[in-house]
Protein backbone atom coordinates (compact mmCIF):
# COMPACT_ATOMS: atom_id res chain seq x y z
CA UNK A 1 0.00 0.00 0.00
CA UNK A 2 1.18 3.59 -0.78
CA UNK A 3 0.47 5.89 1.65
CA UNK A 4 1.31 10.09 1.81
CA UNK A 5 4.37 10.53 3.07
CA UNK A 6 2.54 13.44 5.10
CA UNK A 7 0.61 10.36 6.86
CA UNK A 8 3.53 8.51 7.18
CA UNK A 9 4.88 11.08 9.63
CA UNK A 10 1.52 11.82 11.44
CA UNK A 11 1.67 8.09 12.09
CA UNK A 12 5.51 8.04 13.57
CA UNK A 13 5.19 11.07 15.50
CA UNK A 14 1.90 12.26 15.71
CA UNK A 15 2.44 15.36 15.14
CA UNK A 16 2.08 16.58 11.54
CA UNK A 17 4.76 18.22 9.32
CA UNK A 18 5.20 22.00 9.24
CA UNK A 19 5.94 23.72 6.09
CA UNK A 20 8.81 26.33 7.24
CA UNK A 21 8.00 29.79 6.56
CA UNK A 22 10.60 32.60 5.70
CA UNK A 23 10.33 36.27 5.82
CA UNK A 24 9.72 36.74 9.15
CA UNK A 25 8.67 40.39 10.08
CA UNK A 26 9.08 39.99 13.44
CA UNK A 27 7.31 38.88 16.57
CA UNK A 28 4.02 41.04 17.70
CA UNK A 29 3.49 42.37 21.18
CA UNK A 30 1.77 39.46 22.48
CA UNK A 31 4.92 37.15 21.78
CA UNK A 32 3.44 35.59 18.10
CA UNK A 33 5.80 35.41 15.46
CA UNK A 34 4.87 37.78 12.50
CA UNK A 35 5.51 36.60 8.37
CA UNK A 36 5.49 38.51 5.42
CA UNK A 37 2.24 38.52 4.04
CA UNK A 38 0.40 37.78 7.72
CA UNK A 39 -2.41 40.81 8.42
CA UNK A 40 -1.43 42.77 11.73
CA UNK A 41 -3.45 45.51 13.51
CA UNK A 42 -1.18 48.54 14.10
CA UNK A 43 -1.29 50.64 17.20
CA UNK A 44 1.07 53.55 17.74
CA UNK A 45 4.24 51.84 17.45
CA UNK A 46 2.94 48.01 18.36
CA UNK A 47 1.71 45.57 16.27
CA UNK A 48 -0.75 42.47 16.93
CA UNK A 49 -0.96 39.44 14.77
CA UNK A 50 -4.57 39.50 14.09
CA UNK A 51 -5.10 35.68 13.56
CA UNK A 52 -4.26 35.26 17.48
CA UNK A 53 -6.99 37.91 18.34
CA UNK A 54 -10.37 37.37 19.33
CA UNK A 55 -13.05 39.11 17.95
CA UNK A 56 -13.64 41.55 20.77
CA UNK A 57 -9.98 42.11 21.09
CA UNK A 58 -9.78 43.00 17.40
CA UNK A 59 -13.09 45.40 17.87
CA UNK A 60 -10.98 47.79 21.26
CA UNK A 61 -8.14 47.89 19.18
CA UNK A 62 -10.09 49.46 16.21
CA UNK A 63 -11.41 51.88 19.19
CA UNK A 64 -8.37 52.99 19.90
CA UNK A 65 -7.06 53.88 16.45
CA UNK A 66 -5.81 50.78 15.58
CA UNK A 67 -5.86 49.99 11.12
CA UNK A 68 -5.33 46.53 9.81
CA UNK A 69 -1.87 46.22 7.42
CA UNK A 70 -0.19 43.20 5.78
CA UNK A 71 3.41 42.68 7.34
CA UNK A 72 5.87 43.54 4.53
């Protein structure tokens, strides 16, 4: 039997394979690690990564100022 070799891992480890990103903008104010490309809420001078918001966090932010940008 042929099997994915993504499967194949997920069975030895059980932890799936992550594709390795590059470009890395830098890491938010929470502590998340910001890519190229990833959408960030800007504040002042801080950043947030806004797929580790939660929907009410996102709505303060926008509040206070805060616009949605793409890391580049």
């Amino acid at each position: 039997m042929i099997e994915h070799p993504d499967i194949t891992h997920i069975r030895r480890t059980g932890y799936p394979k992550y594709n390795e990103r590059t470009g890395l903008y830098g890491v938010d104010t929470l502590g998340n690690e910001v890519y190229t490309g990833d959408e960030i809420l800007v504040l002042d001078d801080t950043y947030f990564l806004t797929d580790e918001l939660v929907p009410q966090t996102e709505e303060v932010l926008k509040l206070f100022g805060a616009t949605y940008h793409i890391a580049e």
